[in-house]
N, C-alpha and C. Protein backbone atom coordinates (compact mmCIF):
# COMPACT_ATOMS: atom_id res chain seq x y z
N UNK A 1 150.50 114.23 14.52
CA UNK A 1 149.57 115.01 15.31
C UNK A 1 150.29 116.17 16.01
N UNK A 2 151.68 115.87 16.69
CA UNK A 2 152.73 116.91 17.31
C UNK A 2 152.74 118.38 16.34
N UNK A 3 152.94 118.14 15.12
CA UNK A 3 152.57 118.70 13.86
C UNK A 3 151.57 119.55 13.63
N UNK A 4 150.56 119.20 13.99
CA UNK A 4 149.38 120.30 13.74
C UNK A 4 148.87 120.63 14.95
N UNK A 5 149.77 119.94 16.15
CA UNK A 5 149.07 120.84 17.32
C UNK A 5 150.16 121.92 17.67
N UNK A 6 151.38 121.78 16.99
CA UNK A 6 152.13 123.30 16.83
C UNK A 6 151.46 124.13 16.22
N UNK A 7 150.43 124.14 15.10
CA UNK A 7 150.04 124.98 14.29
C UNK A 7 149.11 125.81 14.83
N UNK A 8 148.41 125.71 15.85
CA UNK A 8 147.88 126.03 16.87
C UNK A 8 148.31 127.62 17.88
N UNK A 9 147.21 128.71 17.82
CA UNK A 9 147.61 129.59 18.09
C UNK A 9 147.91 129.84 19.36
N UNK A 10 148.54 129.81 20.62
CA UNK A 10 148.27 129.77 21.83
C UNK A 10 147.27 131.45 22.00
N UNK A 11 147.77 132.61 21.34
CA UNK A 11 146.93 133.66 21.31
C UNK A 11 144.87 133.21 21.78
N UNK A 12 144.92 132.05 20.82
CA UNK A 12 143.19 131.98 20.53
C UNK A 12 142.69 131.13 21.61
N UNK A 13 143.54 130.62 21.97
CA UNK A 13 143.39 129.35 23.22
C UNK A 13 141.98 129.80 24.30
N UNK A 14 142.00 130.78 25.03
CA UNK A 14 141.18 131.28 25.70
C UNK A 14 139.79 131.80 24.76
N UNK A 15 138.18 131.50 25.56
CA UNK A 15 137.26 131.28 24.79
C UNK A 15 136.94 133.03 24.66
N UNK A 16 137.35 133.89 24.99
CA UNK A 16 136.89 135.49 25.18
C UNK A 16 137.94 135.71 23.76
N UNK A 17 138.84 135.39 23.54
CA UNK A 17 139.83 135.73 22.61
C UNK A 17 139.61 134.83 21.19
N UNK A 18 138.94 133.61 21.49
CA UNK A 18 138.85 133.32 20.34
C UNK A 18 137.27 133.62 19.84
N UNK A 19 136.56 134.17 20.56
CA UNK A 19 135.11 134.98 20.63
C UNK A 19 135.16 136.39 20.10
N UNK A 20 136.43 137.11 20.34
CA UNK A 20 137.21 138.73 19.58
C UNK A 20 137.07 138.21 18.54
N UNK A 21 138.08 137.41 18.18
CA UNK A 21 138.56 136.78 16.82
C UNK A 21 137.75 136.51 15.93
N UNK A 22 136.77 135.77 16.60
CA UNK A 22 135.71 135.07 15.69
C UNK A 22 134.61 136.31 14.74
N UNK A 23 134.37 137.17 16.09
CA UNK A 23 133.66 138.59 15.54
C UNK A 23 133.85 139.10 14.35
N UNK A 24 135.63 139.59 14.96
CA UNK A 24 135.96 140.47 13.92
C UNK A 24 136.58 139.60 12.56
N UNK A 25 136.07 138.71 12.44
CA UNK A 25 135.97 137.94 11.04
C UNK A 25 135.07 138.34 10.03
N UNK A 26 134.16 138.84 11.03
CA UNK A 26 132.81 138.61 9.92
C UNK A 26 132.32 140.38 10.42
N UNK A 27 132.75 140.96 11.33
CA UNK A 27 132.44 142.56 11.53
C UNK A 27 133.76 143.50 11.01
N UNK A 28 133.84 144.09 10.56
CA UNK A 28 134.85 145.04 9.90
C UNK A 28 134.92 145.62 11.07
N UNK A 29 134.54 146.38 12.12
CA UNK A 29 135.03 146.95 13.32
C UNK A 29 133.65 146.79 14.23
N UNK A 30 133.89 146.64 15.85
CA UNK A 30 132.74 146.65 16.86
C UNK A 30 133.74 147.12 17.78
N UNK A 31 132.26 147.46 18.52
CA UNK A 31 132.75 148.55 19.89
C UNK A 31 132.92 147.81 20.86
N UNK A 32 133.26 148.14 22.20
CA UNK A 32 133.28 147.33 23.62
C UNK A 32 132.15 146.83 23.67
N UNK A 33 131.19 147.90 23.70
CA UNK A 33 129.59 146.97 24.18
C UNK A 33 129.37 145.93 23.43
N UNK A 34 129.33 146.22 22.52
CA UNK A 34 128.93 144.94 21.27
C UNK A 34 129.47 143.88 21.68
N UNK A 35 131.03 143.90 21.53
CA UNK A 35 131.80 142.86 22.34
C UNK A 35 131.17 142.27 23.59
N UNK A 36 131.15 142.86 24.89
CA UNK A 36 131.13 142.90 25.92
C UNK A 36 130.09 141.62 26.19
N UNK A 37 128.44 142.46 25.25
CA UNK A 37 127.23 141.65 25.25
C UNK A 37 127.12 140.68 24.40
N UNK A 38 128.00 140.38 23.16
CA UNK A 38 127.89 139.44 22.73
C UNK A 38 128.70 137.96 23.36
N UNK A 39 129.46 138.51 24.01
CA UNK A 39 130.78 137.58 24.47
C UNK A 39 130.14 137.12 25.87
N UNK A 40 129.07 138.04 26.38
CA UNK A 40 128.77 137.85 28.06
C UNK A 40 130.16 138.22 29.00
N UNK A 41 130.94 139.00 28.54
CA UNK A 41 132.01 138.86 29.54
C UNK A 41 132.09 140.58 30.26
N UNK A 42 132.81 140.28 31.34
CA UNK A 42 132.74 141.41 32.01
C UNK A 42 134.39 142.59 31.55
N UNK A 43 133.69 143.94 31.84
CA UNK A 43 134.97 144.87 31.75
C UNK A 43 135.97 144.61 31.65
N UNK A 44 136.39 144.50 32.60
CA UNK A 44 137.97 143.61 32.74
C UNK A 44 138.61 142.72 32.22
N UNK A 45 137.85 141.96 32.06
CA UNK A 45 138.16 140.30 31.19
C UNK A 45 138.44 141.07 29.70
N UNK A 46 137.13 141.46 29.35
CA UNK A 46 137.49 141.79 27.91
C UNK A 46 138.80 142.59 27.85
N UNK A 47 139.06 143.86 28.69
CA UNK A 47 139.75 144.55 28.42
C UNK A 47 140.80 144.10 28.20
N UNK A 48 141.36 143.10 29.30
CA UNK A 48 142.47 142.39 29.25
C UNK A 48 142.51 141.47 28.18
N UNK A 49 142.00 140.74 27.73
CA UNK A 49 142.19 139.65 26.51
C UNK A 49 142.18 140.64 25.26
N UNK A 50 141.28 141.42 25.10
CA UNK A 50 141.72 142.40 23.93
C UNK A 50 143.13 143.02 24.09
N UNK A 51 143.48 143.31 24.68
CA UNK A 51 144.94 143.82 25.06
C UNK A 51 146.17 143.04 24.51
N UNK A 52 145.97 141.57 25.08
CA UNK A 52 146.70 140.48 24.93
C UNK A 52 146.84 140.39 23.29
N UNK A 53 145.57 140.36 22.56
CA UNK A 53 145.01 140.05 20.97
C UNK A 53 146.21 141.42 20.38
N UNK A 54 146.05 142.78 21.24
CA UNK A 54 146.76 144.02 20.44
C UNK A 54 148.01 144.10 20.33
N UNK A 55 148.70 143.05 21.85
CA UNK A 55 150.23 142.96 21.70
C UNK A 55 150.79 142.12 21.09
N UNK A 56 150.19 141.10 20.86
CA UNK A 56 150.02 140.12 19.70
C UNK A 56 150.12 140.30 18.21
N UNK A 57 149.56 141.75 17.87
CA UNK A 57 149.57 142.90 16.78
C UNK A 57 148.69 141.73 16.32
N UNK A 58 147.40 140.96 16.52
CA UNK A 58 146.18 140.40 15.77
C UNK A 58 144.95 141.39 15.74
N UNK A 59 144.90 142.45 16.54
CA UNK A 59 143.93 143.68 16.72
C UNK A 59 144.52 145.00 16.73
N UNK A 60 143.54 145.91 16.35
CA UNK A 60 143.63 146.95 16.58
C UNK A 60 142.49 147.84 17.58
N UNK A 61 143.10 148.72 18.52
CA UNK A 61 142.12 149.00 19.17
C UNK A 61 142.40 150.70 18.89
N UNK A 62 141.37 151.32 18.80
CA UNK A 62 141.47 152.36 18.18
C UNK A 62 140.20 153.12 19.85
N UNK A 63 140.70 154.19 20.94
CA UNK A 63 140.25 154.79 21.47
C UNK A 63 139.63 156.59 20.89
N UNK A 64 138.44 156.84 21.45
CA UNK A 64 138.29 158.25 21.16
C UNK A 64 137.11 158.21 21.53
N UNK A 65 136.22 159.60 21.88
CA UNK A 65 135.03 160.14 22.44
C UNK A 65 134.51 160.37 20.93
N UNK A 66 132.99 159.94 21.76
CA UNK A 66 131.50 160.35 21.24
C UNK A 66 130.97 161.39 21.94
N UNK A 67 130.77 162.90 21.94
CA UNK A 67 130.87 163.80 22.52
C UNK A 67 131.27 163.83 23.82
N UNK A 68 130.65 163.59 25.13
CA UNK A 68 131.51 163.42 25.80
C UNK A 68 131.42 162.35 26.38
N UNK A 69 131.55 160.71 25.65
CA UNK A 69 131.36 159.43 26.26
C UNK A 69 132.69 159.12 25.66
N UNK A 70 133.08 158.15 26.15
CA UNK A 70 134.41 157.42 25.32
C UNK A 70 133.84 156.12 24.90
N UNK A 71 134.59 155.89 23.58
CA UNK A 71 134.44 155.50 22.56
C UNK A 71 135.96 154.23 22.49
N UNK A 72 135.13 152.91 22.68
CA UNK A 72 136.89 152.06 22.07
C UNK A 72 135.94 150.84 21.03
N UNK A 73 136.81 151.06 19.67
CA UNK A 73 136.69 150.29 18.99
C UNK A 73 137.63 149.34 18.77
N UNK A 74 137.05 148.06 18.00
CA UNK A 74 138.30 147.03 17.33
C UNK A 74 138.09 146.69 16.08
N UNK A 75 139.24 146.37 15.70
CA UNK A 75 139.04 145.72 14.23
C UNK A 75 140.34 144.79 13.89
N UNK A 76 140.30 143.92 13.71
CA UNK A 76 141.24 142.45 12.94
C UNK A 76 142.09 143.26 12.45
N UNK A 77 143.51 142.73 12.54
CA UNK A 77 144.69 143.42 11.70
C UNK A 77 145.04 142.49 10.47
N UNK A 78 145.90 143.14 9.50
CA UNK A 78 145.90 141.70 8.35
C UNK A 78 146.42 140.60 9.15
N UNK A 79 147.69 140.69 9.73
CA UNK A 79 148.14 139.36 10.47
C UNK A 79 147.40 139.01 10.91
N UNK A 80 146.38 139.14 12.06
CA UNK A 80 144.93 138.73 13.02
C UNK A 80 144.75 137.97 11.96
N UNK A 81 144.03 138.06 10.91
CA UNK A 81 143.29 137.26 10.06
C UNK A 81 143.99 136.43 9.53
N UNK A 82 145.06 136.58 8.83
CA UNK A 82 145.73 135.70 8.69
C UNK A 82 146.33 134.30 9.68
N UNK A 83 146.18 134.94 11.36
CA UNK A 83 147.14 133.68 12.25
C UNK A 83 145.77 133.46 12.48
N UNK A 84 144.13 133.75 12.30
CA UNK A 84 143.31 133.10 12.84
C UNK A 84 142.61 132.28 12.04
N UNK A 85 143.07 132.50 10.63
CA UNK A 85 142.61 131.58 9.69
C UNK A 85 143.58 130.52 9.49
N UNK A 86 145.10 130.44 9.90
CA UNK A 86 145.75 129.27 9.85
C UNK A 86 145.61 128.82 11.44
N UNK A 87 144.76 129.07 12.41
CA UNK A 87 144.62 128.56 13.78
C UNK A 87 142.98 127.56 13.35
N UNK A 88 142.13 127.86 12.66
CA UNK A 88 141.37 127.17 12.26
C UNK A 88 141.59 125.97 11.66
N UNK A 89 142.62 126.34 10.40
CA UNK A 89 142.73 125.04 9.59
C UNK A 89 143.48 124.43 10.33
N UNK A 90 144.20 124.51 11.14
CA UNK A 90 144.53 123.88 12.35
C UNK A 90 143.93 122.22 12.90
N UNK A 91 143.14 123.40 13.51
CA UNK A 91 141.70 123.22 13.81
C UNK A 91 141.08 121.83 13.43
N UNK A 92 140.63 122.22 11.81
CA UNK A 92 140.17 121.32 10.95
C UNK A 92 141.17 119.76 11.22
N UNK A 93 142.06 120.60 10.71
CA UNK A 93 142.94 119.17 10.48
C UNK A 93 143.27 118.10 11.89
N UNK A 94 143.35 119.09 13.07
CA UNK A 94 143.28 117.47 14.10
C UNK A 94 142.51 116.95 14.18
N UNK A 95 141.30 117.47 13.66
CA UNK A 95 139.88 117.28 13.90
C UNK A 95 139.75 116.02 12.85
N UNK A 96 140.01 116.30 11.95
CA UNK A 96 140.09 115.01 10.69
C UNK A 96 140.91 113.95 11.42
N UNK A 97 142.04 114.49 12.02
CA UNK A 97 142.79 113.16 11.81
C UNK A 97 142.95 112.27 12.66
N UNK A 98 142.13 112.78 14.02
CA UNK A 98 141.77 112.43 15.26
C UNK A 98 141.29 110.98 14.72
């Protein structure tokens, strides 16, 4: 069990980060709001856990204006997908062996 609870991402541990994660699985890129309202979480929170996900190099956050609004998008990096699909089977497996 020691075994597959190393396999375990500490990155995803928190439910706002593994809520990023989960998104951008299945969205090729979303904006803050999208995030924001789908996650229920506030400014800050997100900002910060997305941050955490970018130094992590599991995201990419890509800033820039919509004429004159600003604009922050995200999108899964290959690694992201990759450490969040071996944080699942993870997942799976204590879950089985529990």
């Amino acid at each position: 069990m020691k075994e597959v609870i190393s396999k375990l991402q500490k990155a995803f541990e928190n439910r706002l980060r593994l809520g990023v994660m989960s998104i951008l699985m299945v969205q090729e890129e979303v904006d803050f709001k999208f995030l924001k309202e789908k996650l229920n979480a506030t400014d800050g929170n997100l900002a910060s856990h997305t941050t955490a996900l970018e130094k992590a190099g599991y995201i990419a956050i890509k800033k820039q204006f919509i004429g004159k609004k600003p604009n922050t998008t995200f999108k899964a990096t290959a690694e992201g997908r990759q450490a969040f699909k071996e944080h699942l089977k993870a997942l799976e497996e204590l879950i089985k062996n529990i």
